[in-house]
C-alpha atoms as a PDB file:
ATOM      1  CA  UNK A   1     117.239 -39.945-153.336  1.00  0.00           C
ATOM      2  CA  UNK A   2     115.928 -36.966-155.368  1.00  0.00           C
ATOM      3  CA  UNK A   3     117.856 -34.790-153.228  1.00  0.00           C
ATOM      4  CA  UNK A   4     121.146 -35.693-154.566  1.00  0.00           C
ATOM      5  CA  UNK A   5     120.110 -35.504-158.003  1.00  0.00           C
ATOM      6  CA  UNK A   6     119.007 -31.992-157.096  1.00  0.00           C
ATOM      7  CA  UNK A   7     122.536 -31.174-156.146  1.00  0.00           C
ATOM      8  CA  UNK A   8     124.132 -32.977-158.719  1.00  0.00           C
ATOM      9  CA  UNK A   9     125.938 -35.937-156.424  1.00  0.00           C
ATOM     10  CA  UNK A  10     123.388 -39.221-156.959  1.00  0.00           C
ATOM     11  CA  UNK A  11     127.450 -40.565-157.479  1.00  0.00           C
ATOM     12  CA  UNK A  12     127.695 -40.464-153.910  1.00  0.00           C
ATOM     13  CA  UNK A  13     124.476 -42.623-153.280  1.00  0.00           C
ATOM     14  CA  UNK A  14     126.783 -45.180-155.567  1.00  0.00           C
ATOM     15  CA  UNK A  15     130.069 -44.576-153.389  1.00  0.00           C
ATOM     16  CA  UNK A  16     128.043 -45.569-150.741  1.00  0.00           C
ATOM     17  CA  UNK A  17     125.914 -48.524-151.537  1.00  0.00           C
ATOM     18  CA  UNK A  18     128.589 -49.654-154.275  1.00  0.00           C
ATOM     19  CA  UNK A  19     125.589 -49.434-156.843  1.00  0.00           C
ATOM     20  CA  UNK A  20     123.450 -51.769-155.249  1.00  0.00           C
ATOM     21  CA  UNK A  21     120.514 -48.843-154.358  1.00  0.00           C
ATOM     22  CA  UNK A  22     117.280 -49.589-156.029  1.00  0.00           C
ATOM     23  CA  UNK A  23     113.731 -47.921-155.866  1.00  0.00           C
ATOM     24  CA  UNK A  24     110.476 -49.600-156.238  1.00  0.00           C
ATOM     25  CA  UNK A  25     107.948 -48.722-159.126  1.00  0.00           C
ATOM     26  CA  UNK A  26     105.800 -46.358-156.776  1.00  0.00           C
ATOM     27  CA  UNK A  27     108.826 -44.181-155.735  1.00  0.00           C
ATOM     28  CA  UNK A  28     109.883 -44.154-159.300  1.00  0.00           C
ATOM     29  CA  UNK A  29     106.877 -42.738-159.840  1.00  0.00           C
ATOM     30  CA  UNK A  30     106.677 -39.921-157.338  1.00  0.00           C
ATOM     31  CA  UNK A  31     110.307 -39.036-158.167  1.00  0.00           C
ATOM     32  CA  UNK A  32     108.982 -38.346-161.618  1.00  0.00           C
ATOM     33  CA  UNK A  33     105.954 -36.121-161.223  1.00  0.00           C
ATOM     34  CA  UNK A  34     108.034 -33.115-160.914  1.00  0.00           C
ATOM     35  CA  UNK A  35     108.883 -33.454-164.743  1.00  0.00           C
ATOM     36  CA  UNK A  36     105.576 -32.091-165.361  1.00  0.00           C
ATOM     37  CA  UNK A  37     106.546 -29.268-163.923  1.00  0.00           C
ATOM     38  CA  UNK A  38     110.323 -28.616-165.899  1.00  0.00           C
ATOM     39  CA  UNK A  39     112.399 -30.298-163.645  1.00  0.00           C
ATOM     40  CA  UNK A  40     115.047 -32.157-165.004  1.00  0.00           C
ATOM     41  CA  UNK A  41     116.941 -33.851-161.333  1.00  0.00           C
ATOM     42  CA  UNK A  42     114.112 -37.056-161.832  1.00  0.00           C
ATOM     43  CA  UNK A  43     115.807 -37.967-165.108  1.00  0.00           C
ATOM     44  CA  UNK A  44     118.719 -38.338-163.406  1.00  0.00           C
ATOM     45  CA  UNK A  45     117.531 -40.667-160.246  1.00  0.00           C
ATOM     46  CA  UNK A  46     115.789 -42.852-162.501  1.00  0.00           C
ATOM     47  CA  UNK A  47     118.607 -43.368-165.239  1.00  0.00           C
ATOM     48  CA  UNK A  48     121.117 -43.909-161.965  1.00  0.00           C
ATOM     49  CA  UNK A  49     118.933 -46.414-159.436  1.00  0.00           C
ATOM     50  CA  UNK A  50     117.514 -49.251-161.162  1.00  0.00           C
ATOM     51  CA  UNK A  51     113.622 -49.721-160.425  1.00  0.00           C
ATOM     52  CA  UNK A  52     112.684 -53.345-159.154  1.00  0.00           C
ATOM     53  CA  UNK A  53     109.298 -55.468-159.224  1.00  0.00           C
ATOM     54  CA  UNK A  54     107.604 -56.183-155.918  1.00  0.00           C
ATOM     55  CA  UNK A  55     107.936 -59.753-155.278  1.00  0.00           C
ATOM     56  CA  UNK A  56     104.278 -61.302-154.248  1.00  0.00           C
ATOM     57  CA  UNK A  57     105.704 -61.296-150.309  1.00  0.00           C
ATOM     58  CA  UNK A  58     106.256 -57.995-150.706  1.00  0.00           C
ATOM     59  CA  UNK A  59     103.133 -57.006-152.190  1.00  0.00           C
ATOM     60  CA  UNK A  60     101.360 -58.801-149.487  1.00  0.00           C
ATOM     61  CA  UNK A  61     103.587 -56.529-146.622  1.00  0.00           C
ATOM     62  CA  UNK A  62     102.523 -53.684-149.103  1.00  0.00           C
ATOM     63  CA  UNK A  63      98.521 -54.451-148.695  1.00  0.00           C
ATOM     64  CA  UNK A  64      98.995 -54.974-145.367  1.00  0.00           C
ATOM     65  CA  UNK A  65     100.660 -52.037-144.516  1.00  0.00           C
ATOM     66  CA  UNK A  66      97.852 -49.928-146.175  1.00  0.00           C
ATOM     67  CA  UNK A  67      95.673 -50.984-144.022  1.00  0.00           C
ATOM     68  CA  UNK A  68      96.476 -49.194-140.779  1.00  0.00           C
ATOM     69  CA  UNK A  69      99.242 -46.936-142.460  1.00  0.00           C
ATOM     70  CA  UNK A  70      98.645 -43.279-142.949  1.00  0.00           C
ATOM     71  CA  UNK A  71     102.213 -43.261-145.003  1.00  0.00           C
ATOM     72  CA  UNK A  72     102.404 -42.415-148.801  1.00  0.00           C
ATOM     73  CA  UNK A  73     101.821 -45.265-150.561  1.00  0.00           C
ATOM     74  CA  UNK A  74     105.515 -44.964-152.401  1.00  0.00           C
ATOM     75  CA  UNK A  75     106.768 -44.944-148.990  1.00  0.00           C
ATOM     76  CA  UNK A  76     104.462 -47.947-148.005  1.00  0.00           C
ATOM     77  CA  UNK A  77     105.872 -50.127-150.737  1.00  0.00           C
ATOM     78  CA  UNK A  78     109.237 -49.002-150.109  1.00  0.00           C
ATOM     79  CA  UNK A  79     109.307 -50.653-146.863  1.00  0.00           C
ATOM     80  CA  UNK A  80     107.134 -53.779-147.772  1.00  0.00           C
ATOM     81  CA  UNK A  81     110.187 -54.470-150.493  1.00  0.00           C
ATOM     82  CA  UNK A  82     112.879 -53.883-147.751  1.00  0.00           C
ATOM     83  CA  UNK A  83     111.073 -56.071-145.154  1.00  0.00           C
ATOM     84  CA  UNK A  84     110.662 -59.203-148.249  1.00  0.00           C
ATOM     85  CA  UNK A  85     114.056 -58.385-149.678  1.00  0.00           C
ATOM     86  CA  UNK A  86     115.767 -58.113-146.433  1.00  0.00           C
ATOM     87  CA  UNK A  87     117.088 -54.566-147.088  1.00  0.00           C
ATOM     88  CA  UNK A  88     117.614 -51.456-145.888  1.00  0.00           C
ATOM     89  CA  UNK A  89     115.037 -48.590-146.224  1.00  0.00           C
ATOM     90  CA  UNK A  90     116.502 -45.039-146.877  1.00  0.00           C
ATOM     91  CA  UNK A  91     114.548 -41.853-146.056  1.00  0.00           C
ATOM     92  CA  UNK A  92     114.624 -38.649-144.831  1.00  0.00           C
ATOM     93  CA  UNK A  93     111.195 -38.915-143.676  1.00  0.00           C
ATOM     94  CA  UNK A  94     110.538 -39.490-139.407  1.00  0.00           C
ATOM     95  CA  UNK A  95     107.572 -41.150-140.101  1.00  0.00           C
ATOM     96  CA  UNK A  96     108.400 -43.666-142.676  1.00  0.00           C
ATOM     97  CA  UNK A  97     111.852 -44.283-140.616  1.00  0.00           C
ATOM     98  CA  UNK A  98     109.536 -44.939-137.300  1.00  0.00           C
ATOM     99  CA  UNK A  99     106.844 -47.264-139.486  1.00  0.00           C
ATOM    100  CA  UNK A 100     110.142 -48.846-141.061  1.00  0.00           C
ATOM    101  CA  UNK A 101     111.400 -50.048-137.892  1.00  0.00           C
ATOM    102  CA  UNK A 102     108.299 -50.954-136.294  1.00  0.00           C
ATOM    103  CA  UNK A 103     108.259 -53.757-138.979  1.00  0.00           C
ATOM    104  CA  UNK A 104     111.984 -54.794-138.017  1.00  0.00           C
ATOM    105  CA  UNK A 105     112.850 -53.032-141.530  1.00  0.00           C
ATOM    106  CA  UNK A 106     116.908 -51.509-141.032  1.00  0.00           C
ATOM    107  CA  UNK A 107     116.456 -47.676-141.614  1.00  0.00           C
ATOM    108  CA  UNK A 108     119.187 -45.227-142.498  1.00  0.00           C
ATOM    109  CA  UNK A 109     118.287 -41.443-142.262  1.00  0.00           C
ATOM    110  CA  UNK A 110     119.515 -38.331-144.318  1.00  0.00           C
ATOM    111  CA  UNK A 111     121.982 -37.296-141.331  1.00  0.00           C
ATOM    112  CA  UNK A 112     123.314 -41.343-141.432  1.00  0.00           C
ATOM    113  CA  UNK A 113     124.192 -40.996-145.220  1.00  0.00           C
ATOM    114  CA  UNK A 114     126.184 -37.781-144.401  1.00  0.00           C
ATOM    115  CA  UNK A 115     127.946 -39.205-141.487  1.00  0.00           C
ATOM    116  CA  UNK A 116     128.654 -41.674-143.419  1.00  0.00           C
ATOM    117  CA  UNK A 117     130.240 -39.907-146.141  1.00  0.00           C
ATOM    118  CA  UNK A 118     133.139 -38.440-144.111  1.00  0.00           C
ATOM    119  CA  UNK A 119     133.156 -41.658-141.859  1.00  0.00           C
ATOM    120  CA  UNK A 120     134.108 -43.737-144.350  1.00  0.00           C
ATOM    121  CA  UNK A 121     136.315 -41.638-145.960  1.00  0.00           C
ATOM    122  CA  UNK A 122     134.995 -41.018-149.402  1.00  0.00           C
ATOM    123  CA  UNK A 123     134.338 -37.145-148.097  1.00  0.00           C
ATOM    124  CA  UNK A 124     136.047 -34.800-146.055  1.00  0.00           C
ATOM    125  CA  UNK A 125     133.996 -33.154-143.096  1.00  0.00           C
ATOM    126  CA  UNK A 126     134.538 -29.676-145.153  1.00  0.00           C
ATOM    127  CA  UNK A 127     133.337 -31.324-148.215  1.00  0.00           C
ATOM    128  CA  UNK A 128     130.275 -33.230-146.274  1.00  0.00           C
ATOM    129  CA  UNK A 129     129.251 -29.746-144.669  1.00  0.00           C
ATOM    130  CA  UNK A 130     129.205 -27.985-147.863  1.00  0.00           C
ATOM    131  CA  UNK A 131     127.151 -31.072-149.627  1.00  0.00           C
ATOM    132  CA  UNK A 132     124.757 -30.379-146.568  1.00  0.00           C
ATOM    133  CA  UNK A 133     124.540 -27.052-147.216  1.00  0.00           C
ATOM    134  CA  UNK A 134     123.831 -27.278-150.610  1.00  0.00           C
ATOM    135  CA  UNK A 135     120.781 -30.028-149.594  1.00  0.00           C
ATOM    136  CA  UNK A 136     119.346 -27.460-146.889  1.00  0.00           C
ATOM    137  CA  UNK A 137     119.632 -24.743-149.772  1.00  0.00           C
ATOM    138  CA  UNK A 138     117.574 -26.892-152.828  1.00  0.00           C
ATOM    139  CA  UNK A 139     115.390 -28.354-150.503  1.00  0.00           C
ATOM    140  CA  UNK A 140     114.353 -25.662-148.031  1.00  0.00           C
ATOM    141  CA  UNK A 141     115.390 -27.852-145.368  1.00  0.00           C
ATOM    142  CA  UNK A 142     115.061 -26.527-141.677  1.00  0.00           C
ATOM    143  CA  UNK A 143     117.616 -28.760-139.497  1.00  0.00           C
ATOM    144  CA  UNK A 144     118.547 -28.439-136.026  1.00  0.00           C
ATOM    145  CA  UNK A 145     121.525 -27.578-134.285  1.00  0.00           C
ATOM    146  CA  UNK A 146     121.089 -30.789-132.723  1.00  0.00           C
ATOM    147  CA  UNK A 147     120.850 -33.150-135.566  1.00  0.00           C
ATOM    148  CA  UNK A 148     123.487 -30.931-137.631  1.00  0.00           C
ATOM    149  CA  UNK A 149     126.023 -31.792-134.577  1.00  0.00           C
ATOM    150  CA  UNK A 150     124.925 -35.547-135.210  1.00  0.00           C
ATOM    151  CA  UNK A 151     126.382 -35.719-139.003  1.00  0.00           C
ATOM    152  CA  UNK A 152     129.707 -33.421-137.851  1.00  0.00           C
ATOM    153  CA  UNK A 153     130.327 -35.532-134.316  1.00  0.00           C
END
């Protein structure tokens, strides 16, 4: 999620879940460390997705998970609220998306989001690529030809 607050477009996280995004207190968490460093972009994911409790069946998935999990543990309790809640996990990361689904979690990548976008309609393609460039840019993000073709096909 912090990478559309680093471009300035967490409003298209809202387009696309119609507002009902959420992240748990451990993500919240890691999404704010970098204010300790002068970033501002955290500010902005927390004061747009509302933080939620861990219900006591997902803190059980979320000691469970730890474990045999070698995940961050923001990630970890990410997924343990998606598998209680019945919800889908959003990530970027391959990991997390192949842990996700090993626990029958639904898991929607970086490249599904942007796909998505233009897909749906609330984006052009021309406006989606530029939005992707703008991601690769801020985030230093190496993508392949490959998976680029996946969000544009």
């Amino acid at each position: 999620m912090s990478i559309f607050a680093k471009i300035d477009s967490m409003n298209l996280l809202n387009l696309l879940f119609k507002k009902k995004a959420v992240i748990t207190p451990r993500i919240r968490d890691e999404i704010l460390a970098p204010l300790a460093y002068g970033y501002t972009f955290p500010q902005t994911v927390v004061s747009t997705i509302k933080t939620v409790p861990l219900t006591h069946k997902a803190l059980e998935e979320y000691v469970r998970f730890q474990e045999d999990v070698t995940l961050g543990k923001g990630e970890l309790e990410a997924i343990a609220y998606c598998k209680a809640e019945k919800c889908t996990f959003v990530t970027n990361d391959r990991k997390a998306r192949e842990f996700a689904k090993s626990e029958g979690v639904p898991v929607i990548s970086l490249q599904a989001l942007l796909k998505a976008l233009w897909k749906k309609k609330l984006k052009t393609k021309k406006e989606v690529r530029e939005i992707f460039k703008r991601i690769k840019e801020v985030d230093n993000l190496l993508v392949k030809k490959e998976v680029e073709r996946e969000i544009f096909e």
